[in-house]
C-alpha atoms as a PDB file:
ATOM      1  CA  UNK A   1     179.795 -22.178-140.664  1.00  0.00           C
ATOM      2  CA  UNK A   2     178.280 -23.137-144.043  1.00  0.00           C
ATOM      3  CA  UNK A   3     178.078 -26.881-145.586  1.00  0.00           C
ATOM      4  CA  UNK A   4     178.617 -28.455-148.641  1.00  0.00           C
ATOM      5  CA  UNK A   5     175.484 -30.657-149.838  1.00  0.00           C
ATOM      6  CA  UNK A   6     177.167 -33.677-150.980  1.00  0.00           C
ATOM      7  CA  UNK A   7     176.439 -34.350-154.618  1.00  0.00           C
ATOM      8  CA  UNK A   8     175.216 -37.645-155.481  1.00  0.00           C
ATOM      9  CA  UNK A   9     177.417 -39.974-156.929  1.00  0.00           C
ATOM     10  CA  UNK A  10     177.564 -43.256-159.036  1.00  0.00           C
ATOM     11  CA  UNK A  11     177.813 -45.366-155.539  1.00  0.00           C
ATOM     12  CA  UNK A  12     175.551 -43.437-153.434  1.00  0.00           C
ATOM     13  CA  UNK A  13     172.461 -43.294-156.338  1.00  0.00           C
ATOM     14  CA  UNK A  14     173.735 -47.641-156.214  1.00  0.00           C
ATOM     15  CA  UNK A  15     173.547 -47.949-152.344  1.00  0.00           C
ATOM     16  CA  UNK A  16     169.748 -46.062-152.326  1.00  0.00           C
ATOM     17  CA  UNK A  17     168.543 -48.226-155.293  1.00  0.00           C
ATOM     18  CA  UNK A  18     169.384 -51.422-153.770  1.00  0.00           C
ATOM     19  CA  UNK A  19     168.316 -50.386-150.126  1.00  0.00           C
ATOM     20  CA  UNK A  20     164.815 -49.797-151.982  1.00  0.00           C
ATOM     21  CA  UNK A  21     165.183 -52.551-154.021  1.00  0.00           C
ATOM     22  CA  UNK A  22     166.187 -55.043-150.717  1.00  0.00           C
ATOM     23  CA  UNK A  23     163.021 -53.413-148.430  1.00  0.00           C
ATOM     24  CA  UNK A  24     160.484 -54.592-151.224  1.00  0.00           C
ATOM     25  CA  UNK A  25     162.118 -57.763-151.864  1.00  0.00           C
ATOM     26  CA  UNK A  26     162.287 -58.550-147.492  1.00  0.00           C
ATOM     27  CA  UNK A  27     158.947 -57.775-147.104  1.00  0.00           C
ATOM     28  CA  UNK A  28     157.962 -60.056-150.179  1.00  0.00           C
ATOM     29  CA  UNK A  29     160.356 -63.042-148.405  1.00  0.00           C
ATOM     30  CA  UNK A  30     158.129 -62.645-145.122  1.00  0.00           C
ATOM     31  CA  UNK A  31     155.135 -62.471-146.686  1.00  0.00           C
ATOM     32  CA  UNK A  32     155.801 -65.519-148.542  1.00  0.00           C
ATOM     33  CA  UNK A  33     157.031 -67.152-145.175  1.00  0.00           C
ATOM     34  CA  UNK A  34     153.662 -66.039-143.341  1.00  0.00           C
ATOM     35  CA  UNK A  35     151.853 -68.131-146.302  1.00  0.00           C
ATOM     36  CA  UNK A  36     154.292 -71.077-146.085  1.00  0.00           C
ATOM     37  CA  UNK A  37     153.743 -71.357-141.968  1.00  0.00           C
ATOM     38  CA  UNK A  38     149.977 -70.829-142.954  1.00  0.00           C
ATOM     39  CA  UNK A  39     149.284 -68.083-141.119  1.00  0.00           C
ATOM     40  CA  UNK A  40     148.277 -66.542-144.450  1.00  0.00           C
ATOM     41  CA  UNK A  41     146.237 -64.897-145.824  1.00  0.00           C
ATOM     42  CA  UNK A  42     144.898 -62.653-143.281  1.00  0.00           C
ATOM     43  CA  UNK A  43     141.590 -62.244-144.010  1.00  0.00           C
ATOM     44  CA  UNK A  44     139.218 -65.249-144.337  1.00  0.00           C
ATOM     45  CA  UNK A  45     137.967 -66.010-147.808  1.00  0.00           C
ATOM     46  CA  UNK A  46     134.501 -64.452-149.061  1.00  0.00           C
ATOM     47  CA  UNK A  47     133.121 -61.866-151.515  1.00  0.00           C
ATOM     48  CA  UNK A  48     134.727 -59.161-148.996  1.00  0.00           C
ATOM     49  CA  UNK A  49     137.744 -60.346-149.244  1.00  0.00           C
ATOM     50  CA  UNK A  50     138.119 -60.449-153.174  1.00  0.00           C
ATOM     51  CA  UNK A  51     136.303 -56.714-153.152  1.00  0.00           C
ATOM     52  CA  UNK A  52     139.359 -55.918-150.547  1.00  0.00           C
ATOM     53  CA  UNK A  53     141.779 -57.386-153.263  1.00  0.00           C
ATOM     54  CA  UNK A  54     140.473 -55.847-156.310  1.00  0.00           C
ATOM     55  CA  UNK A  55     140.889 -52.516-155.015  1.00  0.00           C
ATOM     56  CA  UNK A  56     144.346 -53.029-153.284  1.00  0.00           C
ATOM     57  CA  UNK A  57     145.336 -54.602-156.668  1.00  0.00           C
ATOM     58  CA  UNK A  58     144.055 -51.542-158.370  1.00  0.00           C
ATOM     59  CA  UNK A  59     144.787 -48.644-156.140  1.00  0.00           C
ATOM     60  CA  UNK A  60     148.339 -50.540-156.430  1.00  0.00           C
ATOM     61  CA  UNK A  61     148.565 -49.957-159.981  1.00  0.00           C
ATOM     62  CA  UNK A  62     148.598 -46.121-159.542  1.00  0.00           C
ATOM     63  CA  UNK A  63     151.775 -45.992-158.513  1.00  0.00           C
ATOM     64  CA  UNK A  64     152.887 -48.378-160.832  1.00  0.00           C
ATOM     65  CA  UNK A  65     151.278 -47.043-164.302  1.00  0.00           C
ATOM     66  CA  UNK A  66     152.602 -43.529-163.023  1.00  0.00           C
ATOM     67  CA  UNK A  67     156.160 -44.804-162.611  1.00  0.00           C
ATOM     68  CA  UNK A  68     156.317 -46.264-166.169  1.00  0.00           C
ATOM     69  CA  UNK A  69     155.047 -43.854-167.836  1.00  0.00           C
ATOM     70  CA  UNK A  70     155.306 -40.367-166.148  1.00  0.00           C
ATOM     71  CA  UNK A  71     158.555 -40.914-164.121  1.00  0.00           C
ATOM     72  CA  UNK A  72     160.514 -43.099-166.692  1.00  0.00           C
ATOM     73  CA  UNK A  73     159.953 -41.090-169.368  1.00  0.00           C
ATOM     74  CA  UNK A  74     161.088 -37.706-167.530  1.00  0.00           C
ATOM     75  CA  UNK A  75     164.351 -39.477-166.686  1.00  0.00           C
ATOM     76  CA  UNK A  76     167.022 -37.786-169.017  1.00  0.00           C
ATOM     77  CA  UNK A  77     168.747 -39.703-170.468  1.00  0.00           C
ATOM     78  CA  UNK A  78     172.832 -39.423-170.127  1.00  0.00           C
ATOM     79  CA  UNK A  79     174.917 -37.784-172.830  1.00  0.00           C
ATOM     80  CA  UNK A  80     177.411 -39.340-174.600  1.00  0.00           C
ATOM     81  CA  UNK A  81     180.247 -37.244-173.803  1.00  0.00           C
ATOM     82  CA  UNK A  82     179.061 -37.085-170.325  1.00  0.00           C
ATOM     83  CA  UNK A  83     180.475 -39.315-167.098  1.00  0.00           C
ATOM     84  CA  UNK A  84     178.280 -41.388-165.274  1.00  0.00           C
ATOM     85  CA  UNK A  85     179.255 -39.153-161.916  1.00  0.00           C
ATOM     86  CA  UNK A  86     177.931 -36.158-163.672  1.00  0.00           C
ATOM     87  CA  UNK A  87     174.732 -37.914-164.694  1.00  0.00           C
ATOM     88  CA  UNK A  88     173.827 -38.529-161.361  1.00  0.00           C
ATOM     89  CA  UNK A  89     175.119 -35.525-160.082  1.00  0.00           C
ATOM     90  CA  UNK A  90     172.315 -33.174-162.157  1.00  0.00           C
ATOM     91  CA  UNK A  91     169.602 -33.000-159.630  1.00  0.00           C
ATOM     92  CA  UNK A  92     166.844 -33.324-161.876  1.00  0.00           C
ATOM     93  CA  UNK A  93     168.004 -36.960-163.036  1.00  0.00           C
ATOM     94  CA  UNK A  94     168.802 -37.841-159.747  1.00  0.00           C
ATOM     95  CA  UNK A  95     165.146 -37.248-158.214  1.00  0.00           C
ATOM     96  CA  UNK A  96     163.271 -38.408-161.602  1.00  0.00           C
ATOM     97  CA  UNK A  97     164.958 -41.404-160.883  1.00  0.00           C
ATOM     98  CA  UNK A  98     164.251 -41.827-157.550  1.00  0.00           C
ATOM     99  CA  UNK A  99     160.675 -40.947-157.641  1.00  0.00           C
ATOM    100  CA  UNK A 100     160.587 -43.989-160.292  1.00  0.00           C
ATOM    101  CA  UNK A 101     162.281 -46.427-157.826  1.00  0.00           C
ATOM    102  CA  UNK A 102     159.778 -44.924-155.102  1.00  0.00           C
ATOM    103  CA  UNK A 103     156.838 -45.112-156.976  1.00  0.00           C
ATOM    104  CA  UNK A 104     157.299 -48.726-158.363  1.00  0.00           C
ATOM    105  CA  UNK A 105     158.146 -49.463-154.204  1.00  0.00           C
ATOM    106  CA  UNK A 106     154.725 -47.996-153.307  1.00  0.00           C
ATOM    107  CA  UNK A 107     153.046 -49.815-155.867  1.00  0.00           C
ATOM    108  CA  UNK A 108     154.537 -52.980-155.138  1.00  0.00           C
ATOM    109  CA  UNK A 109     154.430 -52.693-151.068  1.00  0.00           C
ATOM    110  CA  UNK A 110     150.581 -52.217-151.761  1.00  0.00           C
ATOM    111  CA  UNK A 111     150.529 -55.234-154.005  1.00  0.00           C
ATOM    112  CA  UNK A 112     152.191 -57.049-151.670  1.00  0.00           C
ATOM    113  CA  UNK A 113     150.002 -55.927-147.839  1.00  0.00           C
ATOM    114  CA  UNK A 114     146.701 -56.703-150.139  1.00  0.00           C
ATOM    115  CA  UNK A 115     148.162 -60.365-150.317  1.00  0.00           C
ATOM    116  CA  UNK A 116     149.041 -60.906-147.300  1.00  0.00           C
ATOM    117  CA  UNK A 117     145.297 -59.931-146.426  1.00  0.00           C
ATOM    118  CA  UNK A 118     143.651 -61.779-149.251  1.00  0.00           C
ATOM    119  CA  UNK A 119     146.159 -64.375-150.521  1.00  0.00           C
ATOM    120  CA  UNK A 120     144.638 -63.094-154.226  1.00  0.00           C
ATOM    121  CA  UNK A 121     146.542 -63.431-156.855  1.00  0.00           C
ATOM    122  CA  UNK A 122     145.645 -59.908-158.648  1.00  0.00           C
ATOM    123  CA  UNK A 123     147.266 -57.731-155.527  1.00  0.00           C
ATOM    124  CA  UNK A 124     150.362 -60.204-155.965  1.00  0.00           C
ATOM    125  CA  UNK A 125     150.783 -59.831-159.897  1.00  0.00           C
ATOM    126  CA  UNK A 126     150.944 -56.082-159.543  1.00  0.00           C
ATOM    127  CA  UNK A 127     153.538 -56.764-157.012  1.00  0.00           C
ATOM    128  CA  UNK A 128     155.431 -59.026-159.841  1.00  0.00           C
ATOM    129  CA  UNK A 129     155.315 -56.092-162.315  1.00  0.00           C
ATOM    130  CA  UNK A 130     156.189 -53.655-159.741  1.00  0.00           C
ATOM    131  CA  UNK A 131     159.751 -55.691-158.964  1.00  0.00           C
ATOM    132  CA  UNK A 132     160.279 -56.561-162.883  1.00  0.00           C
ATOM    133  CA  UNK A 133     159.994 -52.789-163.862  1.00  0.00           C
ATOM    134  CA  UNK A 134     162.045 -51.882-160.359  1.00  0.00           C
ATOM    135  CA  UNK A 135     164.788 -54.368-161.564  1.00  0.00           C
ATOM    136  CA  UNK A 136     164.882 -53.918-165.508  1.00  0.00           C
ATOM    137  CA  UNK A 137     165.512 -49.852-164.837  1.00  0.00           C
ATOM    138  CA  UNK A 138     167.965 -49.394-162.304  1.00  0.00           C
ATOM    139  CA  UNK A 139     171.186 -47.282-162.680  1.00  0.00           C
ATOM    140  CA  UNK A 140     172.800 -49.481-165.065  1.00  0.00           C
ATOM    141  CA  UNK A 141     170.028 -49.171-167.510  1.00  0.00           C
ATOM    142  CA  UNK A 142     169.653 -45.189-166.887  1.00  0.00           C
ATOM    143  CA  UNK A 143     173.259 -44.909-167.442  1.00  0.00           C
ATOM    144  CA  UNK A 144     173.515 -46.715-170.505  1.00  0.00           C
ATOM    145  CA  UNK A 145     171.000 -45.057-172.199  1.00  0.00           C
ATOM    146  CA  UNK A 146     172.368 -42.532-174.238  1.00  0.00           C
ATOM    147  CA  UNK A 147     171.427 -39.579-176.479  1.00  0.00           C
END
């Protein structure tokens, strides 16, 4: 018996971006409880442990920069004439857009382990920029782009 792939729709492309969206943002809430009981940052202070945070903060970035501006700009952007179901439904706007969403998670789930270690704030602000570009492009931007 053959199967179907189920296309991806307006609700289902919704439901992954905000399952991405809520894993990055949890794991930013306990981090920020660890620091608030104390039992943060992980590593003790010294010139190791800003080395340690210059590199997470950088190697963080990677994902990041790519996500801006590889993945974002190979996102089509949606017809006029076209409904949003179809939008999603063309497989190569569905995975640009997810490898955006995953990138800028990457990036920011780096950010975010090199601050727990360190408590530096460089790790931290690519975190920041990693959530602001996550939330300012979700599917409501994509889809209201038009060409």
């Amino acid at each position: 018996m053959g199967t179907t792939a189920q296309q991806p729709t307006r609700s289902s492309i919704r439901i992954l971006y905000f399952a991405l969206l809520g894993g990055l943002l949890s794991t930013c809430v306990v981090f920020g409880v660890l620091f608030l009981l104390g039992t943060a940052p992980l590593l003790p202070p010294g010139n190791d442990t800003t080395l340690i945070a210059t590199v997470m903060a950088v190697v963080a970035m990677g994902p990041v920069l790519g996500g801006f501006f590889w993945a974002r700009g190979n996102v089509p952007v949606k017809p006029t004439e076209q409904g949003v179901d179809t939008y999603w439904q063309d497989q190569a706007t569905f995975s640009k857009a997810l490898i955006m969403w995953v990138l800028w998670e990457g990036g920011g789930m780096i950010g975010a382990v090199g601050t727990l270690l360190t408590g530096s704030y460089y790790p931290a602000t690519v975190t920041v920029v990693a959530l602001a570009l996550y939330v300012t492009n979700g599917p409501g931007y994509l889809e209201e782009r038009q060409g």
